[in-house]
C-alpha atoms as a PDB file:
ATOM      1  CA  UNK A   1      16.002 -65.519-101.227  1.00  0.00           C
ATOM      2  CA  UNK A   2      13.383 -68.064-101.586  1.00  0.00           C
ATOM      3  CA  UNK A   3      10.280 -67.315-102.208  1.00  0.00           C
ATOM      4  CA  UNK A   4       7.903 -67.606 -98.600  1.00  0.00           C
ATOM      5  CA  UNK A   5       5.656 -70.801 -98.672  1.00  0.00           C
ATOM      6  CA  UNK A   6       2.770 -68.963 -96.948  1.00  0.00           C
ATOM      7  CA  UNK A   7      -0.898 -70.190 -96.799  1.00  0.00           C
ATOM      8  CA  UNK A   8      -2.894 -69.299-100.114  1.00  0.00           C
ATOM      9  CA  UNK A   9      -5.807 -67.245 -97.871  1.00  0.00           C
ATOM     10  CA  UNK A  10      -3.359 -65.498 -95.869  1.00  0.00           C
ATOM     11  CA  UNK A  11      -1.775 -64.033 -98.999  1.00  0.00           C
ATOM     12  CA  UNK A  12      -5.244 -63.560-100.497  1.00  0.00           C
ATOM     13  CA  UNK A  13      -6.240 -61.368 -97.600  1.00  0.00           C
ATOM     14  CA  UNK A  14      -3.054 -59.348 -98.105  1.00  0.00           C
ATOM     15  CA  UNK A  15      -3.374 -58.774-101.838  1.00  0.00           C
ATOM     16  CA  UNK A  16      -6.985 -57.679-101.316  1.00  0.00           C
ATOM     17  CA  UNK A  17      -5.508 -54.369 -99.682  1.00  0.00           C
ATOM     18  CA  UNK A  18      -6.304 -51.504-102.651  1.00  0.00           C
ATOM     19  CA  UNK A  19      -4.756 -48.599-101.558  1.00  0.00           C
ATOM     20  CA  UNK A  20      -3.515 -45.469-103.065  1.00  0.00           C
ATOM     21  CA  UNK A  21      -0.199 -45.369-104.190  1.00  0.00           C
ATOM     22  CA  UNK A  22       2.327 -42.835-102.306  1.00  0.00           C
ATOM     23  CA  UNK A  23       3.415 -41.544-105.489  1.00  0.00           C
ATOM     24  CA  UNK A  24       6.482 -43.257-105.609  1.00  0.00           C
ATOM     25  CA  UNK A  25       7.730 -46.214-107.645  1.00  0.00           C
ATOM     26  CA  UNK A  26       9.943 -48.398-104.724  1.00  0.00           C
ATOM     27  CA  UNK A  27       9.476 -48.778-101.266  1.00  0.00           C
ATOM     28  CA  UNK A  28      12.227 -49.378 -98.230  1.00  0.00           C
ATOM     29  CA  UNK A  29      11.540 -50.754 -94.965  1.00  0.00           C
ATOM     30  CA  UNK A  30      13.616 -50.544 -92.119  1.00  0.00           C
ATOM     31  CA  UNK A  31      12.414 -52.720 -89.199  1.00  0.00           C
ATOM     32  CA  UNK A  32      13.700 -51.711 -85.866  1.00  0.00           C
ATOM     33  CA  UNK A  33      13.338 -53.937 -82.803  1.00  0.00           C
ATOM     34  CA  UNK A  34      14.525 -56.630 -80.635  1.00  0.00           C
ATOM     35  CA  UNK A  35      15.792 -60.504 -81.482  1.00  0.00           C
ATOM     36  CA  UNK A  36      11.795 -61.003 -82.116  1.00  0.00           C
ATOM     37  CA  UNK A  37      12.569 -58.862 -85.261  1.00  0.00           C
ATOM     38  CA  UNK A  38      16.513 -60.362 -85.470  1.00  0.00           C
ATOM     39  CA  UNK A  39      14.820 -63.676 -86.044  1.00  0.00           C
ATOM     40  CA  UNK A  40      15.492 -66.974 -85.200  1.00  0.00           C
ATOM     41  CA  UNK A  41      16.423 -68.526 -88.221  1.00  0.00           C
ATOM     42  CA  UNK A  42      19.505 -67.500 -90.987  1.00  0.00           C
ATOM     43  CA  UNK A  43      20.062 -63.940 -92.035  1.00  0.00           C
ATOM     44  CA  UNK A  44      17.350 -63.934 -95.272  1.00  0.00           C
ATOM     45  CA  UNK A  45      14.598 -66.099 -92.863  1.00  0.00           C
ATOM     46  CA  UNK A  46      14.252 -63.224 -90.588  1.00  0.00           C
ATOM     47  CA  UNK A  47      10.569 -61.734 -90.110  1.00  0.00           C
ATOM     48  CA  UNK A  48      11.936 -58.479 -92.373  1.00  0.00           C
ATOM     49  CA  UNK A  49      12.861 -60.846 -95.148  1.00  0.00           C
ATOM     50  CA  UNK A  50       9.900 -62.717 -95.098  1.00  0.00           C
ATOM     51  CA  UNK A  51       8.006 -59.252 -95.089  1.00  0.00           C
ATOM     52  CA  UNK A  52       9.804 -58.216 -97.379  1.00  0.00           C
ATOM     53  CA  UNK A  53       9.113 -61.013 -99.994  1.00  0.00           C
ATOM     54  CA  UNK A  54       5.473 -60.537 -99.200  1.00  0.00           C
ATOM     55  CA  UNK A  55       5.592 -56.631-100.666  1.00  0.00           C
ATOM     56  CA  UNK A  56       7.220 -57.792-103.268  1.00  0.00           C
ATOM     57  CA  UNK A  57       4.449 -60.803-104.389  1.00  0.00           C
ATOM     58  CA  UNK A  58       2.246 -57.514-104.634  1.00  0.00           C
ATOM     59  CA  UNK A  59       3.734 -56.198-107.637  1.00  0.00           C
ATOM     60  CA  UNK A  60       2.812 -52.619-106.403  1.00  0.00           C
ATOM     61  CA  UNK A  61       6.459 -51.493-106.340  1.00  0.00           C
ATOM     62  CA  UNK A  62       9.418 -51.863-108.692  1.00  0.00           C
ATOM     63  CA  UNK A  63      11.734 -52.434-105.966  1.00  0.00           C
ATOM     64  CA  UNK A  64      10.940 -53.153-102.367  1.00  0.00           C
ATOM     65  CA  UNK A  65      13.949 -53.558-100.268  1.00  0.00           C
ATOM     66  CA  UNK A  66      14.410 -54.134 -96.162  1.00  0.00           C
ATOM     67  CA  UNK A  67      17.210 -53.295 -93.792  1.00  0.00           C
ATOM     68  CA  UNK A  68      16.997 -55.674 -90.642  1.00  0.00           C
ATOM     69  CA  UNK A  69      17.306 -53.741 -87.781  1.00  0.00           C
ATOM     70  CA  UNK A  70      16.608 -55.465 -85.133  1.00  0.00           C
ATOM     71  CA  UNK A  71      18.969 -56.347 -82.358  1.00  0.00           C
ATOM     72  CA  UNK A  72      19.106 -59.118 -79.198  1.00  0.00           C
ATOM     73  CA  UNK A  73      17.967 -57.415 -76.157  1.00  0.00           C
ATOM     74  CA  UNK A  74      17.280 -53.992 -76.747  1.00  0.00           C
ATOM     75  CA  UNK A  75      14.730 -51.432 -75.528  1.00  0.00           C
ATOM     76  CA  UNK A  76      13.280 -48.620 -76.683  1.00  0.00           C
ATOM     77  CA  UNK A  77      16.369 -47.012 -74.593  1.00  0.00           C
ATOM     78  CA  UNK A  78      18.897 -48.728 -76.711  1.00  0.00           C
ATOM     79  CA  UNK A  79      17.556 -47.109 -79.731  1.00  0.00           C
ATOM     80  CA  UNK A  80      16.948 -43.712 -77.998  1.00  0.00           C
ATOM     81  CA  UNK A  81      19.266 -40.791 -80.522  1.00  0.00           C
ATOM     82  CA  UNK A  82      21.389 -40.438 -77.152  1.00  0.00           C
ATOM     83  CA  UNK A  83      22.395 -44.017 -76.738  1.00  0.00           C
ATOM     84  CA  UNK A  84      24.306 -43.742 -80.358  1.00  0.00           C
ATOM     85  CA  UNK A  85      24.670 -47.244 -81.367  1.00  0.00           C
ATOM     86  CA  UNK A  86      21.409 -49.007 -82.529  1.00  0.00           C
ATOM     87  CA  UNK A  87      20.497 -45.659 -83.463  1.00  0.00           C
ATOM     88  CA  UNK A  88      23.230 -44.658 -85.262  1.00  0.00           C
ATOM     89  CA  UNK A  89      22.750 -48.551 -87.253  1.00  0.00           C
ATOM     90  CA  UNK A  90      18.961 -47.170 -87.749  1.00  0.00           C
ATOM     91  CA  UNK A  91      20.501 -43.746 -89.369  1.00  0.00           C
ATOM     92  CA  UNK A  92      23.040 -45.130 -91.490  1.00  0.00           C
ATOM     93  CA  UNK A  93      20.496 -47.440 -93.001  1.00  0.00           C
ATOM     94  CA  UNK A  94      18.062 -44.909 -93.649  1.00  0.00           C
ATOM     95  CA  UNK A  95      19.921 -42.542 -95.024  1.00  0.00           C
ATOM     96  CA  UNK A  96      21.291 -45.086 -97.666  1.00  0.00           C
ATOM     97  CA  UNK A  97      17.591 -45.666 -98.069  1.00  0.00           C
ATOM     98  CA  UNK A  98      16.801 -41.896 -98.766  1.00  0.00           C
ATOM     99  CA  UNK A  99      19.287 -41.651-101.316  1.00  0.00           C
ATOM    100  CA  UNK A 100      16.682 -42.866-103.828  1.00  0.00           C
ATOM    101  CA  UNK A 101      13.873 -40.234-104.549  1.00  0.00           C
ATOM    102  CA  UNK A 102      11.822 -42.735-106.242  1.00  0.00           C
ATOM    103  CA  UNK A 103      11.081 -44.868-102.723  1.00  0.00           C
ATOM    104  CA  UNK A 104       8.655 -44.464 -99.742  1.00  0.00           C
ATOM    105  CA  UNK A 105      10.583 -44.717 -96.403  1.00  0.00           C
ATOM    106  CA  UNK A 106       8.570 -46.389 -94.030  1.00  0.00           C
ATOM    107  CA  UNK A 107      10.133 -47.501 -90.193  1.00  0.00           C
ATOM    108  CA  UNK A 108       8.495 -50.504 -89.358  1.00  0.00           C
ATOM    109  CA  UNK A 109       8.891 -51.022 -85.189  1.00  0.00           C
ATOM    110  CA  UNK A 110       7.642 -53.002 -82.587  1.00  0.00           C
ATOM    111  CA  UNK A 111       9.761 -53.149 -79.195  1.00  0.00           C
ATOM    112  CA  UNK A 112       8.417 -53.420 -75.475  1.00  0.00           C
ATOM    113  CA  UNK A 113       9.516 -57.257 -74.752  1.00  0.00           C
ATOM    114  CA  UNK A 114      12.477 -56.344 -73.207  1.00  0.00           C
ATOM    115  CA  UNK A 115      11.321 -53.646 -72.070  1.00  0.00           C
ATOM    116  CA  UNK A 116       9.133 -55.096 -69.887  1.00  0.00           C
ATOM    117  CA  UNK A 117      11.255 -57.228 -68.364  1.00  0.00           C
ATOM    118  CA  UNK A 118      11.661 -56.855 -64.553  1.00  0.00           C
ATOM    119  CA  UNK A 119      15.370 -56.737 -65.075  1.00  0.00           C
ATOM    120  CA  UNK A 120      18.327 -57.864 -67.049  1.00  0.00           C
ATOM    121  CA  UNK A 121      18.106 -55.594 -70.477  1.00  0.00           C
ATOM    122  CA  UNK A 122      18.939 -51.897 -70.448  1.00  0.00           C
ATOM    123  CA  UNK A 123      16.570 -49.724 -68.348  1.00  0.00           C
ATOM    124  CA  UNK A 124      14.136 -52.734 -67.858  1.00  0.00           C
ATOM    125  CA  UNK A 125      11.472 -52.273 -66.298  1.00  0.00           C
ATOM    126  CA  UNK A 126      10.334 -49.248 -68.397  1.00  0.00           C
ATOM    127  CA  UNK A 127       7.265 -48.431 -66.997  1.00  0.00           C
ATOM    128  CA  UNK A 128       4.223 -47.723 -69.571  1.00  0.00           C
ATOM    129  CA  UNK A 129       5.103 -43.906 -69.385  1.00  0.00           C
ATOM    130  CA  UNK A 130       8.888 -44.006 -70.064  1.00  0.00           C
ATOM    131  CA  UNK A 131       8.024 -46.012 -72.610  1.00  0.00           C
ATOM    132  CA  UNK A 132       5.380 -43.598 -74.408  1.00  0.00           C
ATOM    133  CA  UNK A 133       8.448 -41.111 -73.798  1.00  0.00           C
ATOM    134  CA  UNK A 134      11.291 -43.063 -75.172  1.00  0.00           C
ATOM    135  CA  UNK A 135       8.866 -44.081 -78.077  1.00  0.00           C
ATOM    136  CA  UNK A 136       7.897 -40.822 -78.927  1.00  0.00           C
ATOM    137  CA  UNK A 137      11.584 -39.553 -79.024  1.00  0.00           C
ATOM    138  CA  UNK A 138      12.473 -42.255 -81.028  1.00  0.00           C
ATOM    139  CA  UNK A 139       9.560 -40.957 -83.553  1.00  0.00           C
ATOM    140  CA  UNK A 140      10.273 -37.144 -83.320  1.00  0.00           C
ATOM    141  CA  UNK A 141      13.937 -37.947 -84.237  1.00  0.00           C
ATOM    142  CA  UNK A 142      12.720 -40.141 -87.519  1.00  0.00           C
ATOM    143  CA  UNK A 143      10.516 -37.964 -88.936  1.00  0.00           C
ATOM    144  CA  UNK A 144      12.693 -35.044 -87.789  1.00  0.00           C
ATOM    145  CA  UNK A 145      15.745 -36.620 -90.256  1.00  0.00           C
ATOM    146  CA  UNK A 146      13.089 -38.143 -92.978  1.00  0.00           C
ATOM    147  CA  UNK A 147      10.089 -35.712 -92.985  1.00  0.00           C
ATOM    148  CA  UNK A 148       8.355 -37.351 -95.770  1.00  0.00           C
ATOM    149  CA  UNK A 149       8.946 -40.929 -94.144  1.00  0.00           C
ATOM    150  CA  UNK A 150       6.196 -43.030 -92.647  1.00  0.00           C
ATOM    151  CA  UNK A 151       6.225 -44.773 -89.289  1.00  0.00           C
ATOM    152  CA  UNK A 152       4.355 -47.791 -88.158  1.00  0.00           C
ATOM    153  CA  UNK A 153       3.966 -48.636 -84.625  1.00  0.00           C
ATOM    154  CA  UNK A 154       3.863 -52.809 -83.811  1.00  0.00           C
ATOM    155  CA  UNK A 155       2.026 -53.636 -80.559  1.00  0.00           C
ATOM    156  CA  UNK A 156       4.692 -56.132 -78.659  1.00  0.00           C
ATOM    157  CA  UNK A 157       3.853 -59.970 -78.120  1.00  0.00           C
ATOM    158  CA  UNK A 158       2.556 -62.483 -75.820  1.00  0.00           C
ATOM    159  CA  UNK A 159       5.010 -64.370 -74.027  1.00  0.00           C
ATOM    160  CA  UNK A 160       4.532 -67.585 -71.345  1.00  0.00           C
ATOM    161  CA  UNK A 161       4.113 -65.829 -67.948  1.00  0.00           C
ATOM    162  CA  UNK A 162       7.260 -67.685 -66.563  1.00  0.00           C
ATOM    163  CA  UNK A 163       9.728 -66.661 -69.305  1.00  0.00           C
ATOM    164  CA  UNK A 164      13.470 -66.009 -68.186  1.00  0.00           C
ATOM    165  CA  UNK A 165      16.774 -66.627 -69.404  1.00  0.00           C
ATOM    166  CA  UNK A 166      20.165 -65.548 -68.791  1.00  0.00           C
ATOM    167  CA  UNK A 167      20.043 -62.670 -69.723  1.00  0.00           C
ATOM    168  CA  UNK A 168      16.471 -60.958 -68.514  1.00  0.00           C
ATOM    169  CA  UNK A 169      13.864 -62.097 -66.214  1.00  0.00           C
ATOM    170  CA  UNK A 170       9.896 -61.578 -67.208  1.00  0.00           C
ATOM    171  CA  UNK A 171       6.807 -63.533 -65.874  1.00  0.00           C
ATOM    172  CA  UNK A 172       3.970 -62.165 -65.247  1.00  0.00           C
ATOM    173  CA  UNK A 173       4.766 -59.084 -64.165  1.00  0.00           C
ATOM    174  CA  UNK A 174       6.621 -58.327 -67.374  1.00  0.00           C
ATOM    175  CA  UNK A 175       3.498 -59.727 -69.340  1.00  0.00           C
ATOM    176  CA  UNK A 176       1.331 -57.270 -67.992  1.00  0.00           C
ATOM    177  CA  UNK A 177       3.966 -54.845 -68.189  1.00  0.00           C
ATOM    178  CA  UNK A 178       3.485 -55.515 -72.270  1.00  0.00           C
ATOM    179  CA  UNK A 179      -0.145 -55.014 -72.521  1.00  0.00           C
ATOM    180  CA  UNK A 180       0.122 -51.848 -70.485  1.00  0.00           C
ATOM    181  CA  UNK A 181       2.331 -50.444 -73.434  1.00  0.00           C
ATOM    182  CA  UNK A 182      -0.669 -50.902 -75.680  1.00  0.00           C
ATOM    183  CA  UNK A 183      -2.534 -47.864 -74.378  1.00  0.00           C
ATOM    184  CA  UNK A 184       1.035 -45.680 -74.550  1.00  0.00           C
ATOM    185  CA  UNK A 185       0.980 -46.902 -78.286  1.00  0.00           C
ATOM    186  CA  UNK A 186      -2.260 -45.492 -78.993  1.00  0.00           C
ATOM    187  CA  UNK A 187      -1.979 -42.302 -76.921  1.00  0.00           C
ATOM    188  CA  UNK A 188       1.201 -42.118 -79.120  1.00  0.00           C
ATOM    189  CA  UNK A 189      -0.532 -42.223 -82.772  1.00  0.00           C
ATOM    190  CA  UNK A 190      -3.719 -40.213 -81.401  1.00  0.00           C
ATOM    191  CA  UNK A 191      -1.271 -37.219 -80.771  1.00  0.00           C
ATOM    192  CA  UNK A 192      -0.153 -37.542 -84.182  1.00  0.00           C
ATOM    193  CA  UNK A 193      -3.082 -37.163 -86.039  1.00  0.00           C
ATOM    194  CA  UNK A 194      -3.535 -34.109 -88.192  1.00  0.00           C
ATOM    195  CA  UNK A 195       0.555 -33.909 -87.500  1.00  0.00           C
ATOM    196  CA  UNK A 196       3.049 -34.710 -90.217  1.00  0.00           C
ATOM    197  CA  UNK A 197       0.343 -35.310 -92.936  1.00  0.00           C
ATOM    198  CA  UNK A 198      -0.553 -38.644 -91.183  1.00  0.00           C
ATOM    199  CA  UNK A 199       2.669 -40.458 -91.209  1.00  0.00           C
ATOM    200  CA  UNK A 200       2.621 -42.183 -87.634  1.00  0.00           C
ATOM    201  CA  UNK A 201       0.079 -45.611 -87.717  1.00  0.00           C
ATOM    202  CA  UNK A 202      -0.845 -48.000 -85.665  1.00  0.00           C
ATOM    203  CA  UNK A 203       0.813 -51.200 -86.735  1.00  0.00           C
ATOM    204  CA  UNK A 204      -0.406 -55.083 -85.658  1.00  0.00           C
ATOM    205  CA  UNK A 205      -2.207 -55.931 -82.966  1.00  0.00           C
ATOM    206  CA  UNK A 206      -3.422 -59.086 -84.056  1.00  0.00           C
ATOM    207  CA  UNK A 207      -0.392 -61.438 -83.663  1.00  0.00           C
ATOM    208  CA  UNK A 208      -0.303 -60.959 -80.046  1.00  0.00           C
ATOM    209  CA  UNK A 209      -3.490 -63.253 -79.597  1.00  0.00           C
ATOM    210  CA  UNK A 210      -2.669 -65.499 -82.218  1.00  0.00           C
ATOM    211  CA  UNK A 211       0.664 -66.370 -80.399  1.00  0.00           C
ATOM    212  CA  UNK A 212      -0.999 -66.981 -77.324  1.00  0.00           C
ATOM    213  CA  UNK A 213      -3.332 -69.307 -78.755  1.00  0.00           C
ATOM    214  CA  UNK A 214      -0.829 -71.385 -81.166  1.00  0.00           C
ATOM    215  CA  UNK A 215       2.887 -70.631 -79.220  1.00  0.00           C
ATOM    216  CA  UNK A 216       3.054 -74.547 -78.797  1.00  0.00           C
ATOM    217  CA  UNK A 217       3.556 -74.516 -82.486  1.00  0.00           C
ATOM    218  CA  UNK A 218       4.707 -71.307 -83.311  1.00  0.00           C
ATOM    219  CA  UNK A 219       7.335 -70.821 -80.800  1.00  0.00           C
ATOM    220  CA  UNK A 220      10.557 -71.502 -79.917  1.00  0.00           C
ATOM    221  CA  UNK A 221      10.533 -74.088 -76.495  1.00  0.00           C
ATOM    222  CA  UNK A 222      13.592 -72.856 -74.631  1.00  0.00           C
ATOM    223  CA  UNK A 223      14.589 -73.612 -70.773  1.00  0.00           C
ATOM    224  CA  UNK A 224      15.206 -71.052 -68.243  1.00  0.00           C
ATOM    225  CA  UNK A 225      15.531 -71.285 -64.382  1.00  0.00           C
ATOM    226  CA  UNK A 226      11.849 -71.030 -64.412  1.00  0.00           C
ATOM    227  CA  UNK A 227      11.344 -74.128 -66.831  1.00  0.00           C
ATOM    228  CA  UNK A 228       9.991 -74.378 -69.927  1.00  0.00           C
ATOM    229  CA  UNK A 229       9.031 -70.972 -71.426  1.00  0.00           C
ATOM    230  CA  UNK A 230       7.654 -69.727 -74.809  1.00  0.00           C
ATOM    231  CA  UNK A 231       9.320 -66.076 -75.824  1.00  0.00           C
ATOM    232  CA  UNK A 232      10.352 -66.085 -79.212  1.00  0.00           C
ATOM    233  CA  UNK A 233       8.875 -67.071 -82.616  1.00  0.00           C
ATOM    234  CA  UNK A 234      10.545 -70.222 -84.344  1.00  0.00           C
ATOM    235  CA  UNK A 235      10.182 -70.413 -88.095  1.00  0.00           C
ATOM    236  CA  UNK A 236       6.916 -70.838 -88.567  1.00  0.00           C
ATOM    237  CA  UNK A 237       6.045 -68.016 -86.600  1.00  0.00           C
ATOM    238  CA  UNK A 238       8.798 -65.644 -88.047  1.00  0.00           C
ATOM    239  CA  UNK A 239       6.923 -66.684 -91.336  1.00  0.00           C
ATOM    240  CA  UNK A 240       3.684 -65.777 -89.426  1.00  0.00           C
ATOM    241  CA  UNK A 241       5.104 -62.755 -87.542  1.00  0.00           C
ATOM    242  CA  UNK A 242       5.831 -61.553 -91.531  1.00  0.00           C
ATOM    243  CA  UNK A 243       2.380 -61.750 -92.520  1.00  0.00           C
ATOM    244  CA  UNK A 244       0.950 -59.382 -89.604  1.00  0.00           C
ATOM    245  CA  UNK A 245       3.470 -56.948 -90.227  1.00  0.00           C
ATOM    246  CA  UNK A 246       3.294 -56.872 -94.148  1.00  0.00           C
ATOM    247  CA  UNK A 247      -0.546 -56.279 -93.296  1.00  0.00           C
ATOM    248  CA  UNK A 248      -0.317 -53.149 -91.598  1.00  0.00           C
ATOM    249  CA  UNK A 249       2.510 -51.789 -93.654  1.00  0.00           C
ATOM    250  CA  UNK A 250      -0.005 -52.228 -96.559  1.00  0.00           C
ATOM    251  CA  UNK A 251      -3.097 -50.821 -93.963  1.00  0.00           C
ATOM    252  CA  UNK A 252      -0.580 -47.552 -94.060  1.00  0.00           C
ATOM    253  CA  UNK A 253       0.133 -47.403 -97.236  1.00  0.00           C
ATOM    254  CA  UNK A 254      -3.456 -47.316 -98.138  1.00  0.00           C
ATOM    255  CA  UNK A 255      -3.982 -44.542 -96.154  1.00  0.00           C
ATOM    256  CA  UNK A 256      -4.453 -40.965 -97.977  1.00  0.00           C
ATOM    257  CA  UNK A 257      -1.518 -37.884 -97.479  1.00  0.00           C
END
């Protein structure tokens, strides 16, 4: 994989994370989400990948590998342990990961767009407490199969208030569907503190207003029914997207157990 061309102060800012290490040598990422995480581009331009090379430019690990998880139109019900498929993927990957004592597991998951939708994708509309629920399960069931993993919790992104496509219809309802999840998100972590030797974090929340401000160059322009709409990152912004979520992964790390 080539090597991300990413601004020389953004990867300044990352590398001036000092954190204490977990203790272990490698570190593997699974990222679990929606075609946000999937990614626009070819399989090793993803937003994983591009995290992924990020980790590695810190030299803190021998090894840091990714498992690309994410998957076109899910919800948090898709990856609920009862719907068996995406979860099953999330398992299988993991537990492949675990094999190797010498790594920190870390989840890495941000999903809500298509949740919020006001219909199309499974179970949408989730309202903001059936999505604390769903998210939560999903949690309790990670750290239930990898005790000594560590999850981090993405706040979901802006999209253009008349976004729909085939497949799922948002606008503004679903947008402030999305930033009604944010409060679920941090009820979620809250409970979790003093739990599980702190391994449930807040992830990004900065990428949200960044994409607002700069989706004209950072997004995809796609055409619905609606017109144009703005919903998912192009390149750039899977390069971008990266950045945030390499940030907080690091912002975990750091964090003592």
């Amino acid at each position: 994989m080539k090597r991300t061309n990413l601004p020389v102060f953004t990867f300044i800012l990352l590398t001036l994370f000092a954190f204490a290490p977990s203790g272990k040598e490698n570190l593997n990422v699974i990222f679990i989400g929606d075609s946000i995480t999937r990614g626009t581009a070819s399989k090793d331009l993803a937003p994983p990948d591009h995290a992924g090379e990020l980790l590695r430019q810190l030299n803190r690990w021998k090894t840091v590998q990714v498992s690309n998880q994410g998957r076109s139109g899910n919800t948090t019900v898709n990856f609920l342990p009862s719907s068996k498929k995406s979860f099953s993927n999330v398992k299988a990957a993991a537990d492949q990961f675990n094999q190797d004592q010498t790594a920190t597991l870390l989840f890495s998951i941000m999903l809500g767009t298509n949740d919020s939708a006001i219909k199309g994708p499974l179970g949408a509309p989730v309202s903001p407490a059936m999505y604390h629920t769903n998210l939560k399960t999903i949690t309790d069931s990670l750290l239930s199969s990898y005790p000594e993993c560590l999850i981090v919790l993405n706040y979901p992104l802006w999209y253009s208030d008349n976004a729909q496509n085939k497949g799922a219809e948002y606008k503004k309802e679903g947008q402030a569907r999305v930033l009604a999840y944010w409060s679920e998100i941090d009820k979620l972590v809250k409970s979790y503190r003093g739990k599980n030797k702190e391994r449930v974090y807040s992830g990004d929340k900065k990428a949200y207003k960044y994409f607002k401000a700069n989706y004209m160059t950072d997004f995809r322009t796609e055409e619905g029914p609606s017109g144009t709409f703005y919903l998912h990152p192009n390149q750039k912004g899977d390069q971008v997207l990266a950045e945030f979520w390499a940030k907080a992964i690091v912002k975990a790390l750091k964090n003592p157990r």
